[in-house]
C-alpha atoms as a PDB file:
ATOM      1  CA  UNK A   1     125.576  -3.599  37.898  1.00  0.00           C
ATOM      2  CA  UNK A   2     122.018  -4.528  39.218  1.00  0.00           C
ATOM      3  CA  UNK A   3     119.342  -4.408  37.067  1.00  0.00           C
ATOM      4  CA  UNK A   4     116.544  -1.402  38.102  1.00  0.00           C
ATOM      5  CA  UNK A   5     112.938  -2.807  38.007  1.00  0.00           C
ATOM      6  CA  UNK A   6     111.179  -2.117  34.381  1.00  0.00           C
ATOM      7  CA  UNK A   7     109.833   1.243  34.222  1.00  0.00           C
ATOM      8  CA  UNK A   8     106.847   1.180  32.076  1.00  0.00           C
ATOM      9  CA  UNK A   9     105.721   4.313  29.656  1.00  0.00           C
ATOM     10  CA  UNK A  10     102.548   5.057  31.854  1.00  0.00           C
ATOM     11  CA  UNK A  11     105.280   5.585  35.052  1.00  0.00           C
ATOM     12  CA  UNK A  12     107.098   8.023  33.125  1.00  0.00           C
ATOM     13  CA  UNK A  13     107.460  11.896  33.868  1.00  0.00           C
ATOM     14  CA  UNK A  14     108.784  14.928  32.294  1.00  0.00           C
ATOM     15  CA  UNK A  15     112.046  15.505  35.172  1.00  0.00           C
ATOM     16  CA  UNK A  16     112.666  12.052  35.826  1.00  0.00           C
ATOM     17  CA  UNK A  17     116.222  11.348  35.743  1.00  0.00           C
ATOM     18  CA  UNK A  18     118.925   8.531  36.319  1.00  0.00           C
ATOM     19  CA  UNK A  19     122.842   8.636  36.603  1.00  0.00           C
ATOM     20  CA  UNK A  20     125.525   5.963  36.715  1.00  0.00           C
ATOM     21  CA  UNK A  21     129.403   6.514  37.719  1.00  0.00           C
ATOM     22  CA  UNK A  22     132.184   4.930  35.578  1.00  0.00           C
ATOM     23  CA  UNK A  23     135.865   5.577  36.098  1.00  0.00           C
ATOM     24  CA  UNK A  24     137.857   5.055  33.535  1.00  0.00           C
ATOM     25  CA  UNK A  25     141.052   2.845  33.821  1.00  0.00           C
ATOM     26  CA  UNK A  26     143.503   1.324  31.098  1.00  0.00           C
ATOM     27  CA  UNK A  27     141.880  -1.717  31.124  1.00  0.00           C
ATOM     28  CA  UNK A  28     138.048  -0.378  30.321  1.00  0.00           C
ATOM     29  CA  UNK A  29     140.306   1.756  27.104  1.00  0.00           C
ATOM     30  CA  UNK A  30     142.117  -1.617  26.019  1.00  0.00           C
ATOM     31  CA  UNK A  31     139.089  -3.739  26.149  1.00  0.00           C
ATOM     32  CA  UNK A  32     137.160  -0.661  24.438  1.00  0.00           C
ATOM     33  CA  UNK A  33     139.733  -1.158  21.773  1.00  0.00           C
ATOM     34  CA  UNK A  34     139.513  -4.546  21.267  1.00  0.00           C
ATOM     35  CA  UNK A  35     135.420  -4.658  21.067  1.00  0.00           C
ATOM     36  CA  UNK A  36     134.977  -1.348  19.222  1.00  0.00           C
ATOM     37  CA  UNK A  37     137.965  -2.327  16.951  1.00  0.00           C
ATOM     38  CA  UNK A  38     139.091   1.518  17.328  1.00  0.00           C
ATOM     39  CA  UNK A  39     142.737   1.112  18.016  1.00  0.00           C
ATOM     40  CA  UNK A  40     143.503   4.955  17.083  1.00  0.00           C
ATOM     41  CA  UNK A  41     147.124   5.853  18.783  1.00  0.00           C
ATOM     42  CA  UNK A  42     145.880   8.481  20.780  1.00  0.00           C
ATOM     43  CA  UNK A  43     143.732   5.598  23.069  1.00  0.00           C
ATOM     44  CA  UNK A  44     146.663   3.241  23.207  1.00  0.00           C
ATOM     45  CA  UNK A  45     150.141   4.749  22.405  1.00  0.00           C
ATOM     46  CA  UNK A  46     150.856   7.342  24.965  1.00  0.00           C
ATOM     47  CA  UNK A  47     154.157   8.384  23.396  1.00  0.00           C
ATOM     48  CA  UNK A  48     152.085   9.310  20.467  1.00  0.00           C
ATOM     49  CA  UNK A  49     149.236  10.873  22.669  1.00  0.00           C
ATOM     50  CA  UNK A  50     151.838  13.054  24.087  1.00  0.00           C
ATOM     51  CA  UNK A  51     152.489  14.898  21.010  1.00  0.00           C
ATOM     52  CA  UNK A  52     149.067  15.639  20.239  1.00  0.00           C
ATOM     53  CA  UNK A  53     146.566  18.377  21.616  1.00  0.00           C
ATOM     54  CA  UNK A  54     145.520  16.010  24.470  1.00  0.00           C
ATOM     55  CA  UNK A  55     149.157  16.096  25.879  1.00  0.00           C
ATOM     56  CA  UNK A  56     148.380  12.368  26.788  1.00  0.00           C
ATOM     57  CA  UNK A  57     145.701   9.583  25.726  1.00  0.00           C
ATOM     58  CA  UNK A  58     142.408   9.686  25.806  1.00  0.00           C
ATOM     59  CA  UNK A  59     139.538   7.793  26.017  1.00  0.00           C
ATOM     60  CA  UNK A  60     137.216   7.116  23.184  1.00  0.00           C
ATOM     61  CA  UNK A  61     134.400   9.017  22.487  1.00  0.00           C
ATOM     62  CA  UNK A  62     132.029   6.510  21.985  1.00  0.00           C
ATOM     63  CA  UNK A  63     133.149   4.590  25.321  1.00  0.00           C
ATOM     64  CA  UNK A  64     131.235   8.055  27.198  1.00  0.00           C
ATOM     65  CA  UNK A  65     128.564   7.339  25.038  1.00  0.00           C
ATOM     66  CA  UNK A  66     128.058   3.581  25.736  1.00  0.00           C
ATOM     67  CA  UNK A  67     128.055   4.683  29.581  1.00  0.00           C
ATOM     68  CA  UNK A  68     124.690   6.801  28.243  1.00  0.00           C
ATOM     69  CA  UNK A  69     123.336   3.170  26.667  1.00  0.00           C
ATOM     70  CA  UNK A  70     123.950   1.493  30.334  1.00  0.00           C
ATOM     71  CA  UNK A  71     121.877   3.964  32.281  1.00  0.00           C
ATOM     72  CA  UNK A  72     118.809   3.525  29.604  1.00  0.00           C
ATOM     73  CA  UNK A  73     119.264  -0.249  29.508  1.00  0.00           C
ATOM     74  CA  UNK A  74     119.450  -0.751  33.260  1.00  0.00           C
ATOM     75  CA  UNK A  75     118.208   2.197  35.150  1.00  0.00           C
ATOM     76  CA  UNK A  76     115.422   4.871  33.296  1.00  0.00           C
ATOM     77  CA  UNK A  77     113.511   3.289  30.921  1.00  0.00           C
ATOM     78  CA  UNK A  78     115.488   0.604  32.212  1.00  0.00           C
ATOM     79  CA  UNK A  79     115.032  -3.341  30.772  1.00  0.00           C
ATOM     80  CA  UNK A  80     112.715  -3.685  27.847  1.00  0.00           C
ATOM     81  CA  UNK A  81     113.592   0.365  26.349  1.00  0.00           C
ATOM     82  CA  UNK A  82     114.880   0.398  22.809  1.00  0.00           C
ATOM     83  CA  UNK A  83     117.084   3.236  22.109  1.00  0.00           C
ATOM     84  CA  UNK A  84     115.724   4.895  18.912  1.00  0.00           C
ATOM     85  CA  UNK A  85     118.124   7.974  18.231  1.00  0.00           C
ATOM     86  CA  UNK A  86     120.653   9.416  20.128  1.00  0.00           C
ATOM     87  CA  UNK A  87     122.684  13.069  19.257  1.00  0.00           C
ATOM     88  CA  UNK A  88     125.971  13.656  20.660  1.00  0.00           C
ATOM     89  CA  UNK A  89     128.669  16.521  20.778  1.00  0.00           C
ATOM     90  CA  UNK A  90     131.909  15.705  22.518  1.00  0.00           C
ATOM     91  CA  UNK A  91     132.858  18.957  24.719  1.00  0.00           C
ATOM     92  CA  UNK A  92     136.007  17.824  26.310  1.00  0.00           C
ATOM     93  CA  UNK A  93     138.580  14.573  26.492  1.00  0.00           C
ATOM     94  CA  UNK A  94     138.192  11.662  29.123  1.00  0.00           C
ATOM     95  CA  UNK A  95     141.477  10.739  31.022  1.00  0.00           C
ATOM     96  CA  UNK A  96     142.528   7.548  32.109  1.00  0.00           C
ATOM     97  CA  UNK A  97     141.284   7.845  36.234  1.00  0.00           C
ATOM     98  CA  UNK A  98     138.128  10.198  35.287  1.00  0.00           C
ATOM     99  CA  UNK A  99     135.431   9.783  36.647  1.00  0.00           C
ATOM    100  CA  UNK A 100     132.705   9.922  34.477  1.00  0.00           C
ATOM    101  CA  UNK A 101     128.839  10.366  35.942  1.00  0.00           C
ATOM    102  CA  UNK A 102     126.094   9.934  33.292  1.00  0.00           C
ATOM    103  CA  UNK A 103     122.673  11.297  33.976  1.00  0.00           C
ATOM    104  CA  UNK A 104     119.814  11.146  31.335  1.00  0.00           C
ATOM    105  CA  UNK A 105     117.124  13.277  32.562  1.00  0.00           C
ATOM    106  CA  UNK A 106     112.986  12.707  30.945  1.00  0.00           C
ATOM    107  CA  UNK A 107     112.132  16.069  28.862  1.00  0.00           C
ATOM    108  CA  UNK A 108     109.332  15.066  26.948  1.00  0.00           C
ATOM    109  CA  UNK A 109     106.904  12.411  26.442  1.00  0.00           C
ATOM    110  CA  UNK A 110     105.330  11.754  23.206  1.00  0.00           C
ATOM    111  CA  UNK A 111     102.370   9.492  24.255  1.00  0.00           C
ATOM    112  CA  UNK A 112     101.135   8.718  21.117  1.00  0.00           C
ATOM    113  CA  UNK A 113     103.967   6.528  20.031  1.00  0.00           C
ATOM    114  CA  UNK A 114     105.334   5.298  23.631  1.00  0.00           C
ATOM    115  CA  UNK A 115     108.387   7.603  22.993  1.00  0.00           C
ATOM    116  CA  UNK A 116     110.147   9.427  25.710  1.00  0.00           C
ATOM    117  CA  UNK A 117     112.744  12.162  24.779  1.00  0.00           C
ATOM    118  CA  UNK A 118     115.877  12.465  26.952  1.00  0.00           C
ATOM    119  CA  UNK A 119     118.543  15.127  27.752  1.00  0.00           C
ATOM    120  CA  UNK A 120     121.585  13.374  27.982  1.00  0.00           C
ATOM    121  CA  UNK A 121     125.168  14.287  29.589  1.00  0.00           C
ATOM    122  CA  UNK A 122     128.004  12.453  30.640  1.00  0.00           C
ATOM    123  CA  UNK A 123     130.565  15.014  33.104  1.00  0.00           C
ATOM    124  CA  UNK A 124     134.112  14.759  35.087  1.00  0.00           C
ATOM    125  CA  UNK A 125     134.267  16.642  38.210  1.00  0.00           C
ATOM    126  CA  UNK A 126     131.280  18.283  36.840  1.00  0.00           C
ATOM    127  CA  UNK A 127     132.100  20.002  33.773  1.00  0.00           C
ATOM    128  CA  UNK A 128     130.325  18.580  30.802  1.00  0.00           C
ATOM    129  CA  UNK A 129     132.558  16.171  28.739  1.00  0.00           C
ATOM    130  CA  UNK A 130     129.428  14.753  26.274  1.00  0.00           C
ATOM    131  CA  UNK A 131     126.234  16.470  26.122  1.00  0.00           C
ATOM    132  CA  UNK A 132     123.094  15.766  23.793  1.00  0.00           C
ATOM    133  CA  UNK A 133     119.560  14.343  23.538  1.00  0.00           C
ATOM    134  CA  UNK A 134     117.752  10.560  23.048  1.00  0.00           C
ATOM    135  CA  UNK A 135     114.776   9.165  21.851  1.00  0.00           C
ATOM    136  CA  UNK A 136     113.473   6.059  23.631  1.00  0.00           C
ATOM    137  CA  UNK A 137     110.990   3.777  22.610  1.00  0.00           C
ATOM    138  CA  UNK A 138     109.391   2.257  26.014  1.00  0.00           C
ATOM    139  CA  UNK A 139     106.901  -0.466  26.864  1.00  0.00           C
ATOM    140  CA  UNK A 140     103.656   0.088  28.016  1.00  0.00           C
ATOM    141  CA  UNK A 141     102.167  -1.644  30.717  1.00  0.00           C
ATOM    142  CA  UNK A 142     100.833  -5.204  29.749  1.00  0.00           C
ATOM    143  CA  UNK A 143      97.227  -5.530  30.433  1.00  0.00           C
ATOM    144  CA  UNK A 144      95.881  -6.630  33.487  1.00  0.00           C
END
């Protein structure tokens, strides 16, 4: 994944907005798994994801919500942002072979702390899957 230019708090503006595309495969879920440390059956075992709601396995929540972290860290704020507080509600599952497209969009700037709120939502085939809201702390522009 290249690395956007830094974006610096006095380039911001309310609307701005960034997306990546992930698909999801067994491998990204097994290496999830073995980072995360969340080995939960219904990611791994699909005879034992078959017998719950799901019908099959499922991704981990919080693998949707690291896609969110990579489109702050390399695309809007982009290098140099630190994530300060992130919300999330988890609308539907992730499959293995979803694609999932995550697209923060700028809602509110809060200039007096070089803070930028975000709406945040990662979808498959365009139906929410993760929805919810971030607050970025971004650089300012070094002086000249």
């Amino acid at each position: 994944m290249a690395t956007d230019s830094i974006t610096y708090f006095e380039d911001l503006a309310v609307g701005q907005e960034a997306s990546l595309s992930n698909t999801v495969t067994e491998a990204v879920i097994t290496a999830f798994a073995d980072v995360s440390g969340d080995r939960n059956p219904v990611h791994l075992d699909e005879a034992y994801a078959a017998s719950t709601m799901f019908k099959g396995r499922i991704a981990h929540g919080m693998l949707s919500a690291a896609y969110i972290s990579a489109v702050f860290g390399m695309k809007l704020p982009g290098p140099g942002a630190i994530y300060l507080s992130q919300t999330l509600a988890f609308k539907a599952p992730v499959k293995i072979g979803d694609t999932v497209v995550t697209t923060v969009k700028l809602v509110e700037l809060l200039p007096e702390k070089k803070r930028a709120r975000f709406e945040t939502v990662c979808a498959v085939n365009g139906k929410p899957v993760l929805t919810g809201e971030a607050v970025m702390m971004v650089p300012s522009r070094p002086a000249a």
